[in-house]
Each structure stands twice: as structure tokens, then as C-alpha cells.
PDB file of N, CA and C in Angstrom:
ATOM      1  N   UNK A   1     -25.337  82.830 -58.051  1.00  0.00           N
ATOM      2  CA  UNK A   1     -26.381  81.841 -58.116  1.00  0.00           C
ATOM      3  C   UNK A   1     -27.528  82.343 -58.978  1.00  0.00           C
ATOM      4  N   UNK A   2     -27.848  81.346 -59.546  1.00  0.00           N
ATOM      5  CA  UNK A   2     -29.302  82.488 -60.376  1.00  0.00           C
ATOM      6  C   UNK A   2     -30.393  81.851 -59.931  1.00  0.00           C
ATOM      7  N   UNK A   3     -31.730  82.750 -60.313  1.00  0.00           N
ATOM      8  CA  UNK A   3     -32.744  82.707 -59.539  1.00  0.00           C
ATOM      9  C   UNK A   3     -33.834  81.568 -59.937  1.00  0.00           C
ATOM     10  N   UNK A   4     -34.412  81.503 -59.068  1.00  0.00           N
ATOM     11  CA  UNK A   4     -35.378  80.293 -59.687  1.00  0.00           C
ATOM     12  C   UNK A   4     -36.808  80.936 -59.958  1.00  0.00           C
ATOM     13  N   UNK A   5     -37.261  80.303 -61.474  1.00  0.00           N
ATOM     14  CA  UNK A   5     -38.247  80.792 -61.664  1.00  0.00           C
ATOM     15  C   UNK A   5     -39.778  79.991 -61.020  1.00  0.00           C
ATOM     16  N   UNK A   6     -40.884  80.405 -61.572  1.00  0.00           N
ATOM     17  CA  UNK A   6     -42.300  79.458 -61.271  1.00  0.00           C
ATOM     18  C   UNK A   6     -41.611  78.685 -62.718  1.00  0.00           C
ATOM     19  N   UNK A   7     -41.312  79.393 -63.964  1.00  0.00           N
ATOM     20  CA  UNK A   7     -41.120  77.545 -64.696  1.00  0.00           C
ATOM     21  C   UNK A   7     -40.407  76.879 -64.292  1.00  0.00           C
ATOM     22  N   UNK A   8     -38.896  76.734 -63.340  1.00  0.00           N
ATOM     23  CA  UNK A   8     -38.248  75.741 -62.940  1.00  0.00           C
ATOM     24  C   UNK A   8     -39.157  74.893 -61.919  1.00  0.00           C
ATOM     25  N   UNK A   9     -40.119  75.214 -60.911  1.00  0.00           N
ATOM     26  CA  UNK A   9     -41.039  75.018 -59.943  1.00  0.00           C
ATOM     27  C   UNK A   9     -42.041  73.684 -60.892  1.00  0.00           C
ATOM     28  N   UNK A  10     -42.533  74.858 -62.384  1.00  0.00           N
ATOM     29  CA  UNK A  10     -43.330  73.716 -62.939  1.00  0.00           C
ATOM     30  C   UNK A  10     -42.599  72.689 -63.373  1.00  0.00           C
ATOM     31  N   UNK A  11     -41.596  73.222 -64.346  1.00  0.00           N
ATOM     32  CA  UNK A  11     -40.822  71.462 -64.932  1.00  0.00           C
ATOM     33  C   UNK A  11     -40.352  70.821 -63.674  1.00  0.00           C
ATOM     34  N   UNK A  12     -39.953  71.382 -62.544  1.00  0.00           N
ATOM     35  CA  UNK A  12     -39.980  70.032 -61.335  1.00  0.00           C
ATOM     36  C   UNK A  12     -41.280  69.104 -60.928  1.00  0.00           C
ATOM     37  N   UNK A  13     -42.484  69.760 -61.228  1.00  0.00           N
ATOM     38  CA  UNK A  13     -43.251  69.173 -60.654  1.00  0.00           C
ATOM     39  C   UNK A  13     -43.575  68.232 -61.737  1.00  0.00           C
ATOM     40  N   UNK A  14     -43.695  68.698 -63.222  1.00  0.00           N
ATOM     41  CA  UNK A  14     -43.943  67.708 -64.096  1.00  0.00           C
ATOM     42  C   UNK A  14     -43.079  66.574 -64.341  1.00  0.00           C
ATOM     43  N   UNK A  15     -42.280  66.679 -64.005  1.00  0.00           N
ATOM     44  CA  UNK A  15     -40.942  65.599 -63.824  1.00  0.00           C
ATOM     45  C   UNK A  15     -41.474  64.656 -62.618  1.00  0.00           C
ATOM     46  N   UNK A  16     -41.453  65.572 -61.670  1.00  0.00           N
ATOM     47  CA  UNK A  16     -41.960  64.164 -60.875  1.00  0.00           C
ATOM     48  C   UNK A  16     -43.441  63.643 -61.322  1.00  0.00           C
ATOM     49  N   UNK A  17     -44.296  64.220 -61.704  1.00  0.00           N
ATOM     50  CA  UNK A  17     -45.505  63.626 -61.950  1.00  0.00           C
ATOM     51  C   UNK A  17     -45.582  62.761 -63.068  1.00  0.00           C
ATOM     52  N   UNK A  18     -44.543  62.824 -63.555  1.00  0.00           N
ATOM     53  CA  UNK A  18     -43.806  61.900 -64.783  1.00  0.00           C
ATOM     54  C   UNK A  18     -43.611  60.622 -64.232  1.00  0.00           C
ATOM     55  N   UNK A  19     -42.361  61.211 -62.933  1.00  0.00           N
ATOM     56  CA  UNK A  19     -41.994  59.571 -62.989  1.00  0.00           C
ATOM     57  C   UNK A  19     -42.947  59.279 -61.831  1.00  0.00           C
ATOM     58  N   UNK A  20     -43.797  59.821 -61.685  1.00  0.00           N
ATOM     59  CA  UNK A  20     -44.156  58.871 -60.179  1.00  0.00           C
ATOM     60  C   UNK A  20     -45.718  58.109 -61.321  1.00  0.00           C
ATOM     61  N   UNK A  21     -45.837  58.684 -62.088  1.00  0.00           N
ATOM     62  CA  UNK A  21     -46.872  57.844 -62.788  1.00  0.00           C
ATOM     63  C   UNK A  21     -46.736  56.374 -63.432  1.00  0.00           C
ATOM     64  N   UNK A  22     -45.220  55.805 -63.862  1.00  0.00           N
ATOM     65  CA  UNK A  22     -44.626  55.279 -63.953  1.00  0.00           C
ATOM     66  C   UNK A  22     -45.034  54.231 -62.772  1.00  0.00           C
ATOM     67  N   UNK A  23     -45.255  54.267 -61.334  1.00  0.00           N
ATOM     68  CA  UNK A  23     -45.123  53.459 -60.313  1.00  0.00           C
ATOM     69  C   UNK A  23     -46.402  52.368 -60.668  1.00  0.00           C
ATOM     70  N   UNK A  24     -45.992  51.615 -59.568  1.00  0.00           N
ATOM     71  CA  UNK A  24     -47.270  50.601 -60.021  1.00  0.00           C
ATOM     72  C   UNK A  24     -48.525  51.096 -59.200  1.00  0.00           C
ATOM     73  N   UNK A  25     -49.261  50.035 -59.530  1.00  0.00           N
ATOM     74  CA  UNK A  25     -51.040  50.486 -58.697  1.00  0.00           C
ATOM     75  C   UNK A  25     -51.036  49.998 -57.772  1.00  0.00           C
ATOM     76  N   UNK A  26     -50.370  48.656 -57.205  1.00  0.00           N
ATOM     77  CA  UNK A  26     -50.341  48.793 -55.807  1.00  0.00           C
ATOM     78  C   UNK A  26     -49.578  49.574 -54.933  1.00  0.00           C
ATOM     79  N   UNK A  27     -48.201  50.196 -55.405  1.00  0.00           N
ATOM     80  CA  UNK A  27     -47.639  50.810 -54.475  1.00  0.00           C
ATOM     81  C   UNK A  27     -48.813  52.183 -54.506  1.00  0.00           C
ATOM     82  N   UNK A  28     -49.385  52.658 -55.469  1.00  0.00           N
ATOM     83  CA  UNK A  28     -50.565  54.017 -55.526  1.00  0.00           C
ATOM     84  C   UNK A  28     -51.026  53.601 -54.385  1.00  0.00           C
ATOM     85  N   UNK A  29     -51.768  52.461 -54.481  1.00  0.00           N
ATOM     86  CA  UNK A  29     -52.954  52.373 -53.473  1.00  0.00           C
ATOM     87  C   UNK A  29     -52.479  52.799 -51.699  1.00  0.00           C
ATOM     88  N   UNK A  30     -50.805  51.871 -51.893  1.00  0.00           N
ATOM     89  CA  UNK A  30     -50.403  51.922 -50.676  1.00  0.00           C
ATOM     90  C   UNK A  30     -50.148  53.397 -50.029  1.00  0.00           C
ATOM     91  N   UNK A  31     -49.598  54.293 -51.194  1.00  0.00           N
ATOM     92  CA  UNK A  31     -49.566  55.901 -51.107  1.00  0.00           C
ATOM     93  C   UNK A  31     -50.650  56.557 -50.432  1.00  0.00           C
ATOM     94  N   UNK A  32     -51.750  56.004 -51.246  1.00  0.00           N
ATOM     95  CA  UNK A  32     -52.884  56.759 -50.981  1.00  0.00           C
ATOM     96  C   UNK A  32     -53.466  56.369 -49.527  1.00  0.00           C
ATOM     97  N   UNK A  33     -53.062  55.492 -48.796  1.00  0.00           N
ATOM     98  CA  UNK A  33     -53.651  55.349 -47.913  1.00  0.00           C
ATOM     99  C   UNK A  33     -52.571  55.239 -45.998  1.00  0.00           C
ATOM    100  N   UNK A  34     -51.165  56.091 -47.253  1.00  0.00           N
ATOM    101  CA  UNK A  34     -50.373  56.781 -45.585  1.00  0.00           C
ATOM    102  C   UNK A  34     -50.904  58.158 -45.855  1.00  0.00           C
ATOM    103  N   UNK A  35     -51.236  58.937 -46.809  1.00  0.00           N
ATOM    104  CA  UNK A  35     -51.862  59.995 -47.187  1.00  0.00           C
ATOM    105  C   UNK A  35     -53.286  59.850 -46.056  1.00  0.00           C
ATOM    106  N   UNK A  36     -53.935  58.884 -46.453  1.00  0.00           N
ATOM    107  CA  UNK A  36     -55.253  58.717 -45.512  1.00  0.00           C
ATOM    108  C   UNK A  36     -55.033  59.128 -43.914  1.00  0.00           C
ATOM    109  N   UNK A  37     -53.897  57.942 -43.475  1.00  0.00           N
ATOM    110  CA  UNK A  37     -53.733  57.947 -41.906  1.00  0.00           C
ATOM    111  C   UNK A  37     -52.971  59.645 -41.876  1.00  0.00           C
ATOM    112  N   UNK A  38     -52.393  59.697 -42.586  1.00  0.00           N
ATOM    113  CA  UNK A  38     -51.479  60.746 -41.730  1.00  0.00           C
ATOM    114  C   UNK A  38     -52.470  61.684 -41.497  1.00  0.00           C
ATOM    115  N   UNK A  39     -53.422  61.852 -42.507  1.00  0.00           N
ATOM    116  CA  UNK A  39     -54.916  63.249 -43.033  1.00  0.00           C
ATOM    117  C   UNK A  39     -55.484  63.295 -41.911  1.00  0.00           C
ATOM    118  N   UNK A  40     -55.907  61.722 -41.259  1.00  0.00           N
ATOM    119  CA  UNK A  40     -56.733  61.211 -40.204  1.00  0.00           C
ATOM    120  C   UNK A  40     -55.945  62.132 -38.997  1.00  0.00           C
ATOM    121  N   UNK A  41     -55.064  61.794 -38.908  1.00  0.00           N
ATOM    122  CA  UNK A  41     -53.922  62.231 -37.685  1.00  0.00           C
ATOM    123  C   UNK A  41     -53.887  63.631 -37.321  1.00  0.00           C
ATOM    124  N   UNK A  42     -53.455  64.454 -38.931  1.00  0.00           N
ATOM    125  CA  UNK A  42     -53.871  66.245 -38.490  1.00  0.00           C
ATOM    126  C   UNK A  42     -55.134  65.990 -38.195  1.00  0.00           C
ATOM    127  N   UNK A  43     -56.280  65.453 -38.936  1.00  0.00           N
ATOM    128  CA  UNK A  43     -58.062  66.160 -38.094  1.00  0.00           C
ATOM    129  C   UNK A  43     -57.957  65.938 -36.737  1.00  0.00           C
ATOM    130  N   UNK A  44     -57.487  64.922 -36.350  1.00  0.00           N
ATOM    131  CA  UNK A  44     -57.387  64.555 -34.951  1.00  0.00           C
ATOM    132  C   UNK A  44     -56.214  65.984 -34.126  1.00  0.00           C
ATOM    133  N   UNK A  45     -55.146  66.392 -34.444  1.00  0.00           N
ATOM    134  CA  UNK A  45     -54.465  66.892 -33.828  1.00  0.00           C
ATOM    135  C   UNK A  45     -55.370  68.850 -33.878  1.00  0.00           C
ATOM    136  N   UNK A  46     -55.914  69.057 -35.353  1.00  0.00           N
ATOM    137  CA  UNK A  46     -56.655  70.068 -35.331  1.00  0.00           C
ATOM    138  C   UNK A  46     -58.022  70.377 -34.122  1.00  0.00           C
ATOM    139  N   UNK A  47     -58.423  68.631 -34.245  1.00  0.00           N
ATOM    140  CA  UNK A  47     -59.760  69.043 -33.750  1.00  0.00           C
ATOM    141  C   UNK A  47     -59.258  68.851 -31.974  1.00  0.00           C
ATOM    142  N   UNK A  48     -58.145  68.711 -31.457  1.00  0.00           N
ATOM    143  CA  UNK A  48     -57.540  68.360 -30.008  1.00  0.00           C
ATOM    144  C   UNK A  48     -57.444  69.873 -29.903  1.00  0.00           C
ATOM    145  N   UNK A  49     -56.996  71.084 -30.583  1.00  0.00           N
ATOM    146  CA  UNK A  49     -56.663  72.098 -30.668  1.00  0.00           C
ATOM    147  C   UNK A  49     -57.756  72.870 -30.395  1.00  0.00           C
ATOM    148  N   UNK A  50     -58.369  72.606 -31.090  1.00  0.00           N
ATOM    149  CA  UNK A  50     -60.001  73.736 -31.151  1.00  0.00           C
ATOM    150  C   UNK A  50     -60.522  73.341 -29.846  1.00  0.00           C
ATOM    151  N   UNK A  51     -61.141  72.188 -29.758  1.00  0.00           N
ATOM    152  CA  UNK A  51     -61.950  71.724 -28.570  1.00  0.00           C
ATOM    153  C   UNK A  51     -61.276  71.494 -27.074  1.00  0.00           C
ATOM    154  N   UNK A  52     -60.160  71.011 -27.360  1.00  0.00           N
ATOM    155  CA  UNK A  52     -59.153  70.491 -25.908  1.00  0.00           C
ATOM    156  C   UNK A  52     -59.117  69.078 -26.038  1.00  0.00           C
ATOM    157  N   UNK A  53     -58.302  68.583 -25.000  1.00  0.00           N
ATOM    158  CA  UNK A  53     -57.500  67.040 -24.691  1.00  0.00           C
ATOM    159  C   UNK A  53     -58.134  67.051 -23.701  1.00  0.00           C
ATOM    160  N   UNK A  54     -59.459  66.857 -23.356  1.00  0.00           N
ATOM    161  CA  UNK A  54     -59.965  66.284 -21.982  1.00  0.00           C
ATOM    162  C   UNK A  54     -59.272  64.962 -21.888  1.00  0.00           C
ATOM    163  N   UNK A  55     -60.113  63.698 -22.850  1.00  0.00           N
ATOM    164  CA  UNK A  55     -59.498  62.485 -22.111  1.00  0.00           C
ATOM    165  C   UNK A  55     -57.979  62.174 -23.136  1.00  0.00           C
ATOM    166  N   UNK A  56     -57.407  62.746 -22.681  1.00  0.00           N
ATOM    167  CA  UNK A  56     -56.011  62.675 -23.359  1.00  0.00           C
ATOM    168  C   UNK A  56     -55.105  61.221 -23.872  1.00  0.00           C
ATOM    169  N   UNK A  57     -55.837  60.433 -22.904  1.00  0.00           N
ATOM    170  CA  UNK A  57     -55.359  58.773 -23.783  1.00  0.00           C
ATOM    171  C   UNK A  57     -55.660  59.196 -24.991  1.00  0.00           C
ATOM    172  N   UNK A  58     -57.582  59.069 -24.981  1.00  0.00           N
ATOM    173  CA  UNK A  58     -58.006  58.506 -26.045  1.00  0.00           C
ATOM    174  C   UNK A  58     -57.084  59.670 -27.600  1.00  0.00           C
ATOM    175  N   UNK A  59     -57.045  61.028 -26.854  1.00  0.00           N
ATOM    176  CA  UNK A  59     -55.924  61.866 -28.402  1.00  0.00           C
ATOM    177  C   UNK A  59     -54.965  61.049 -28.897  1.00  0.00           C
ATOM    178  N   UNK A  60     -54.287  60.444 -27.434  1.00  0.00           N
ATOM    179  CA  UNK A  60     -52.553  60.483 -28.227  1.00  0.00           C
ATOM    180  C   UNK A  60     -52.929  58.886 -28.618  1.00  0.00           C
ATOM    181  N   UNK A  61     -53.988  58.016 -28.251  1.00  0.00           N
ATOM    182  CA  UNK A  61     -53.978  56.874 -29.059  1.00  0.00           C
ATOM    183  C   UNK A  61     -54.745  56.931 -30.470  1.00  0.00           C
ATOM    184  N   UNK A  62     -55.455  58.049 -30.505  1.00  0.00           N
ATOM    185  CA  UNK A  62     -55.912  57.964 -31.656  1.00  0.00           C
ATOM    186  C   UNK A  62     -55.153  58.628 -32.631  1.00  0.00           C
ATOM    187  N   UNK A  63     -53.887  59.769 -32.049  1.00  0.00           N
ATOM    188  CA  UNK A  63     -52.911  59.686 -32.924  1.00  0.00           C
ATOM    189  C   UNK A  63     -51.767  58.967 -33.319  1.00  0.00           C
ATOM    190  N   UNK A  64     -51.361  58.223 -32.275  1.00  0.00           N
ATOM    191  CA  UNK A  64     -50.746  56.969 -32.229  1.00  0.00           C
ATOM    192  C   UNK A  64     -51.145  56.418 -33.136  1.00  0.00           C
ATOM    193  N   UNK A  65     -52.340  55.913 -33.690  1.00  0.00           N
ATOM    194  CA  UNK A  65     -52.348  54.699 -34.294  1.00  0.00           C
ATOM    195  C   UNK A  65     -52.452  55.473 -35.586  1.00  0.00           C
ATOM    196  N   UNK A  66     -53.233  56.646 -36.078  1.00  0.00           N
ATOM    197  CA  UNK A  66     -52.834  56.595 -37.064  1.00  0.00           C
ATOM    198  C   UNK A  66     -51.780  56.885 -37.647  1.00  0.00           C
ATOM    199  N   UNK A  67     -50.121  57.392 -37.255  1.00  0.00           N
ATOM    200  CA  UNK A  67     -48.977  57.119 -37.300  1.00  0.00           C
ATOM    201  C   UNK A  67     -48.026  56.144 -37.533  1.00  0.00           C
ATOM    202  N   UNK A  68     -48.665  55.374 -36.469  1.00  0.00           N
ATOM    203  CA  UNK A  68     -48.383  54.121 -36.353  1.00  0.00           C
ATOM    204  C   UNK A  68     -48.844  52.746 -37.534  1.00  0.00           C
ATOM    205  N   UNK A  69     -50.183  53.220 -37.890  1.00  0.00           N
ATOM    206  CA  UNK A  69     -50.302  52.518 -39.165  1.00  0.00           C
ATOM    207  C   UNK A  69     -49.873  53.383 -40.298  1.00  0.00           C
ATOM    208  N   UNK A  70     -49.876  54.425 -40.276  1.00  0.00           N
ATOM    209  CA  UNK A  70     -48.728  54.713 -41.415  1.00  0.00           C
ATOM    210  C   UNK A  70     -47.219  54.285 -41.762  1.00  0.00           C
ATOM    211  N   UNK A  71     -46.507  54.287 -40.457  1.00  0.00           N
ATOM    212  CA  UNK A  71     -45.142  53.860 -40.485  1.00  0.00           C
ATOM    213  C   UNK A  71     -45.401  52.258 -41.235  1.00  0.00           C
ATOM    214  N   UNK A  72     -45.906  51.444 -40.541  1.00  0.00           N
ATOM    215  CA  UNK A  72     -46.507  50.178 -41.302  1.00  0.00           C
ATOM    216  C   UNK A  72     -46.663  50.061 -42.741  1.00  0.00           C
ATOM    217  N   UNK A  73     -47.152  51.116 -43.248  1.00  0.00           N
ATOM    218  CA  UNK A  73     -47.814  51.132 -44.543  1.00  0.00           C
ATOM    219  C   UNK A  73     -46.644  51.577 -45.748  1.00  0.00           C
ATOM    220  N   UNK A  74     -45.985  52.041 -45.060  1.00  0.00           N
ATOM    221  CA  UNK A  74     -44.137  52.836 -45.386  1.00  0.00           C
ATOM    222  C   UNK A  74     -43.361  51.774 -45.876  1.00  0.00           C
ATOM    223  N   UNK A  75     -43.096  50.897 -44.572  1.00  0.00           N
ATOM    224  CA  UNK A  75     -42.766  49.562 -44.551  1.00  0.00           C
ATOM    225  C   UNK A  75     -43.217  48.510 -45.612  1.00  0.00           C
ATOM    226  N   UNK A  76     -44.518  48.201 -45.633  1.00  0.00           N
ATOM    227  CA  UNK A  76     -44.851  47.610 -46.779  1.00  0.00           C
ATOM    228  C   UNK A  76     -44.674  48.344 -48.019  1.00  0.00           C
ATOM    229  N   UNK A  77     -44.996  48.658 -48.187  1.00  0.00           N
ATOM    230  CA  UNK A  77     -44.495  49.426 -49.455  1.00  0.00           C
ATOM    231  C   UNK A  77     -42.743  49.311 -49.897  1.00  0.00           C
ATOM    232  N   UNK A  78     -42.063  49.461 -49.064  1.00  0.00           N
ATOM    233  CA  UNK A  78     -40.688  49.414 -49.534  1.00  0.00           C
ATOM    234  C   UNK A  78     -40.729  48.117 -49.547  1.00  0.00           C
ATOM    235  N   UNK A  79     -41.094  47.203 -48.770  1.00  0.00           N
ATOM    236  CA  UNK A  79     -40.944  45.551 -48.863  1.00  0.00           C
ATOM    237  C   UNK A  79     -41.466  45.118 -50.352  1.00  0.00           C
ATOM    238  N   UNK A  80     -42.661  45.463 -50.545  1.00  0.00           N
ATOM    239  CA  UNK A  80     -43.546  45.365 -51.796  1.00  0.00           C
ATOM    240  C   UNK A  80     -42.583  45.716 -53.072  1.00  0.00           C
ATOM    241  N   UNK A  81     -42.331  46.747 -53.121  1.00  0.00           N
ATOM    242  CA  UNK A  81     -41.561  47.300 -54.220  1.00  0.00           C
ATOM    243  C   UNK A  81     -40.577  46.510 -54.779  1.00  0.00           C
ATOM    244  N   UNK A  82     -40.729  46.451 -55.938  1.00  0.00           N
ATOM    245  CA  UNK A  82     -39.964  45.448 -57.396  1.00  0.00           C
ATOM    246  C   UNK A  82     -38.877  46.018 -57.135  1.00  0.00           C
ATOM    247  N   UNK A  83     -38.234  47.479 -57.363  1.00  0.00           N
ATOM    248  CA  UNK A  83     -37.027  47.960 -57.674  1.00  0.00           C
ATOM    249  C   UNK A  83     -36.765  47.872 -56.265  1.00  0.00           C
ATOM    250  N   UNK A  84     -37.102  47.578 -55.317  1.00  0.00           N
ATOM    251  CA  UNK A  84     -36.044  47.551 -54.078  1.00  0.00           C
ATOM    252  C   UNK A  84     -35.197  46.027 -54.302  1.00  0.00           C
ATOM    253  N   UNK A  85     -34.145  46.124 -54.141  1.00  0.00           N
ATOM    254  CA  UNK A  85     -33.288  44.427 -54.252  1.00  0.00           C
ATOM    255  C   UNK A  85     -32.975  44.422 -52.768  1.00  0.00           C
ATOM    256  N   UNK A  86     -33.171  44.916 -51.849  1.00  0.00           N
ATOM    257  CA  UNK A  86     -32.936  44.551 -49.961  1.00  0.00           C
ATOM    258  C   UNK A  86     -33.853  43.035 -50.047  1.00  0.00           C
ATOM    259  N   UNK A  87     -35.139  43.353 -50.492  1.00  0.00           N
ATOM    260  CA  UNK A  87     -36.437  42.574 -49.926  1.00  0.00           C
ATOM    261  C   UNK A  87     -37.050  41.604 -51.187  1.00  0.00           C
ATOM    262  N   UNK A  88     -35.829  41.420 -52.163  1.00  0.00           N
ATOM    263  CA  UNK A  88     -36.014  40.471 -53.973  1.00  0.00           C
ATOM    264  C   UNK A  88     -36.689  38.880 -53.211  1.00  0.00           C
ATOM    265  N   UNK A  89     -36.153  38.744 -52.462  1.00  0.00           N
ATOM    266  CA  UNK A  89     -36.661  37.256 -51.692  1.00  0.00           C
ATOM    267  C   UNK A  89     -37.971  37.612 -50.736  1.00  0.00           C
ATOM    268  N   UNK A  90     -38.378  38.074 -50.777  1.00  0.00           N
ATOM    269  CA  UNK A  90     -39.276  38.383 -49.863  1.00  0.00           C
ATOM    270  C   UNK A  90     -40.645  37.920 -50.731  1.00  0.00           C
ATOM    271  N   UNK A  91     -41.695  37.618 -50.223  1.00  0.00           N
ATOM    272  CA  UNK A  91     -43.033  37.341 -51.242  1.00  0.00           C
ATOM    273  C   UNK A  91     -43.538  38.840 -50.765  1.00  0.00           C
ATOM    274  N   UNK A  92     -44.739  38.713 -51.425  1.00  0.00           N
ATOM    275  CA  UNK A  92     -45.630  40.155 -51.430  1.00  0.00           C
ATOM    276  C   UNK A  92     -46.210  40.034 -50.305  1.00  0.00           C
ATOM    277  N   UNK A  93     -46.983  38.452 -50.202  1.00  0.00           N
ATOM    278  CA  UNK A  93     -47.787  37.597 -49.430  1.00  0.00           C
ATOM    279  C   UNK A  93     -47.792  38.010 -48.285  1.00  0.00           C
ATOM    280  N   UNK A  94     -46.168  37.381 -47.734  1.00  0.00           N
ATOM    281  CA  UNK A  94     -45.426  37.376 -46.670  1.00  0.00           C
ATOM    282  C   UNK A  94     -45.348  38.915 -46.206  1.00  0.00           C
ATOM    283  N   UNK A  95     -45.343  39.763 -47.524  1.00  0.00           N
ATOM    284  CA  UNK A  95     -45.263  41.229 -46.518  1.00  0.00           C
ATOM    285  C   UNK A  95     -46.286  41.957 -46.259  1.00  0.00           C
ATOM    286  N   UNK A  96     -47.676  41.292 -46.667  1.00  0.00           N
ATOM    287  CA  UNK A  96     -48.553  41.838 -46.505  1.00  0.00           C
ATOM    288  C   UNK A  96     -49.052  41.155 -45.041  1.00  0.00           C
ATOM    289  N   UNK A  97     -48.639  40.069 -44.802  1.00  0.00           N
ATOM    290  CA  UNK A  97     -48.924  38.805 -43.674  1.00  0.00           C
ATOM    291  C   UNK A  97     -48.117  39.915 -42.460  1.00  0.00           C
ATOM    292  N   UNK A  98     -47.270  39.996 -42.902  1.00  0.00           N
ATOM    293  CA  UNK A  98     -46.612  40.700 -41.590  1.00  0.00           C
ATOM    294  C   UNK A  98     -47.027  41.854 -41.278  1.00  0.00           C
ATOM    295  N   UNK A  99     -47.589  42.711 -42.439  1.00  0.00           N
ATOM    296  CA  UNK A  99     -48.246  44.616 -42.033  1.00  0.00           C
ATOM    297  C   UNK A  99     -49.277  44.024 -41.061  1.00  0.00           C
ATOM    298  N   UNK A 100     -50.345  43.123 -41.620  1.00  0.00           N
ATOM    299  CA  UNK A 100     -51.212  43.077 -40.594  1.00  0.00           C
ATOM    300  C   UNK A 100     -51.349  41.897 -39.121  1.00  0.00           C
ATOM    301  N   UNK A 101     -50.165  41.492 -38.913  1.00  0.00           N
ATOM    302  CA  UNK A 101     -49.851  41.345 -37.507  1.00  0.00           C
ATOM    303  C   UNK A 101     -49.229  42.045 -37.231  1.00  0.00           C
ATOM    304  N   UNK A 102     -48.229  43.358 -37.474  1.00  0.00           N
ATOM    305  CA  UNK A 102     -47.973  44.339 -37.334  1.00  0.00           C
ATOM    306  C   UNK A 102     -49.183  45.341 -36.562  1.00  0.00           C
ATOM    307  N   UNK A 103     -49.930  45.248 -37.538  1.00  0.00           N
ATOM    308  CA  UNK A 103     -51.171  46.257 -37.123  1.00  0.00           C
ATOM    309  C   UNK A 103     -52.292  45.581 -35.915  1.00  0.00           C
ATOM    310  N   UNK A 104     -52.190  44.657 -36.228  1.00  0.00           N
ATOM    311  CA  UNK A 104     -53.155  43.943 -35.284  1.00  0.00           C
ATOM    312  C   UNK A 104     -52.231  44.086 -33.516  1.00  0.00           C
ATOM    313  N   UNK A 105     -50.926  43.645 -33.694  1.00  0.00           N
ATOM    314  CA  UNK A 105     -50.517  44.387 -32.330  1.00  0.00           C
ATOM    315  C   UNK A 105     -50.325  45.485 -31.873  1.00  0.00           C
ATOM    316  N   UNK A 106     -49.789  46.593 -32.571  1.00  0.00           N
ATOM    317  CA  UNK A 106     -50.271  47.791 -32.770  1.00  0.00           C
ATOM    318  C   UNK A 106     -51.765  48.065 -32.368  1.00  0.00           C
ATOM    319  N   UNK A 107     -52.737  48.049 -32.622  1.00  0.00           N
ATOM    320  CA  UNK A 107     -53.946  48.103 -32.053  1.00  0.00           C
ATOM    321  C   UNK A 107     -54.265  47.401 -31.010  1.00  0.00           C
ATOM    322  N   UNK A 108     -53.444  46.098 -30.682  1.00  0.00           N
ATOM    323  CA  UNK A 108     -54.261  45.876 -29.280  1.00  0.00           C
ATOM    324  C   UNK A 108     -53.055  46.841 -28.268  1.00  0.00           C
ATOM    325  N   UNK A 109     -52.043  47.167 -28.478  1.00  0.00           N
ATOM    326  CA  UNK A 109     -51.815  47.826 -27.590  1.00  0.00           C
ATOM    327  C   UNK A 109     -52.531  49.057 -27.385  1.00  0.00           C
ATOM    328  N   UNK A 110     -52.363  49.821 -28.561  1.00  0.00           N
ATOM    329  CA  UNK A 110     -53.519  51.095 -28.380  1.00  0.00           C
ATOM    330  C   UNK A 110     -54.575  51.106 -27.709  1.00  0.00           C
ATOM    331  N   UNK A 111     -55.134  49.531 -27.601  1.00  0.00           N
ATOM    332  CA  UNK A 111     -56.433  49.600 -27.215  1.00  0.00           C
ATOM    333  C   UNK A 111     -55.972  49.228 -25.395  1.00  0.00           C
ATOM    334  N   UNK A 112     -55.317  48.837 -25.019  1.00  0.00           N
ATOM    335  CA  UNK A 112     -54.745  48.615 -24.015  1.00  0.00           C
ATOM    336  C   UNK A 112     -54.899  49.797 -23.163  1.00  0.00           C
ATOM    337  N   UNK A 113     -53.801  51.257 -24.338  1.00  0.00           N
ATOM    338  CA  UNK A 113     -53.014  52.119 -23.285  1.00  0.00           C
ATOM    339  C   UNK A 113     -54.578  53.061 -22.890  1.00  0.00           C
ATOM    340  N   UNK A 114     -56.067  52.914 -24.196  1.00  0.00           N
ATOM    341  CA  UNK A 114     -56.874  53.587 -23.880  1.00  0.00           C
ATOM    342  C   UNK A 114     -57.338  53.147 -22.590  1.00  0.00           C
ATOM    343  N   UNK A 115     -57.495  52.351 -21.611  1.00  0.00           N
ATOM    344  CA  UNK A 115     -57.665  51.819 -20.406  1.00  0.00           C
ATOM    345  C   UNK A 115     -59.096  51.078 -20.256  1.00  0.00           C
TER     346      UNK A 115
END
């Protein structure tokens, strides 16, 4: 087997930074903002660590949801996406209509399990 160098490391990364530039600006936006929740999710799981889980709903719902609206945001995005042919009939509209009754039940349960 031969070894891998840091330039095979770089031309992988420039390759992907190639093609992912290529993508459109809404799927970016949508990127950038499971990047957000998930970010949200470690501060939350860091700062449960340092300080403690006194009221322990409110941790696991506040990591819950931001998970939970990430998985959502996953979802749209593959729905959204031109090159997917699963979801060619699908409107954008319609999949954006559904993330956020998605999310909107999603949060009232969260807000539920906080008591």
C-alpha cells in the first residue's frame, strides 16, 4: 500500500472545495444553518459538562431540539435539491411548508416534555 501524503490530504480537500462550490446558495444557506444547530447542540452539551444537568429536561430538550431541527434541515435540503430525482415533483414551496410544520411540532412537543 503506499503512503499518503499532506499533498494527497490537500488535493482532497481542494477537490471537494471545488465541487461543493459548484452547489447552489440555497442549499449553502441550508448547510450553514445544520452547522448552526448542531454548534448550538455541542455549547449546550459542553456547557451541561462544566456546570452540571441540574434541571435535566430543560438539557436534553434543549438538545433535542437542536438535533431535531437539524435532522429537519437535512431533510429539506435533500427535498430542495435539483439533482435529487426521488423529490423532481415536489415544489420547493411545499418543502419548505412542511420543514416548518415539522418544526413547529417539534417544538411544541419540546415545549411540552420541558413541563
Amino acid at each position: 500500500m503506499a503512503r499518503s501524503t499532506s499533498k494527497d490530504a490537500q488535493d482532497l480537500f481542494r477537490a471537494l472545495w471545488f465541487a461543493y462550490s459548484a452547489t447552489p446558495t440555497n442549499l449553502k444557506i441550508i448547510d450553514l444553518y445544520v452547522i448552526f444547530a448542531v454548534f448550538t447542540a455541542l455549547i449546550q452539551i459542553v456547557y451541561m459538562a462544566l456546570v452540571g444537568s441540574f434541571p435535566f429536561n430543560s438539557f436534553l430538550s434543549g438538545v433535542l431540539s437542536c438535533i431535531g431541527t437539524a435532522v429537519l434541515a437535512v431533510c429539506l435540503r435533500i427535498q430542495v435539491n435539483k439533482e435529487n430525482k426521488e423529490f423532481k415533483d415536489l415544489a420547493p414551496e411545499r418543502a419548505f411548508a412542511d420543514f416548518v410544520l415539522c418544526n413547529v411540532v417539534l417544538h411544541l412537543v419540546i415545549m411540552n416534555f420541558l413541563g
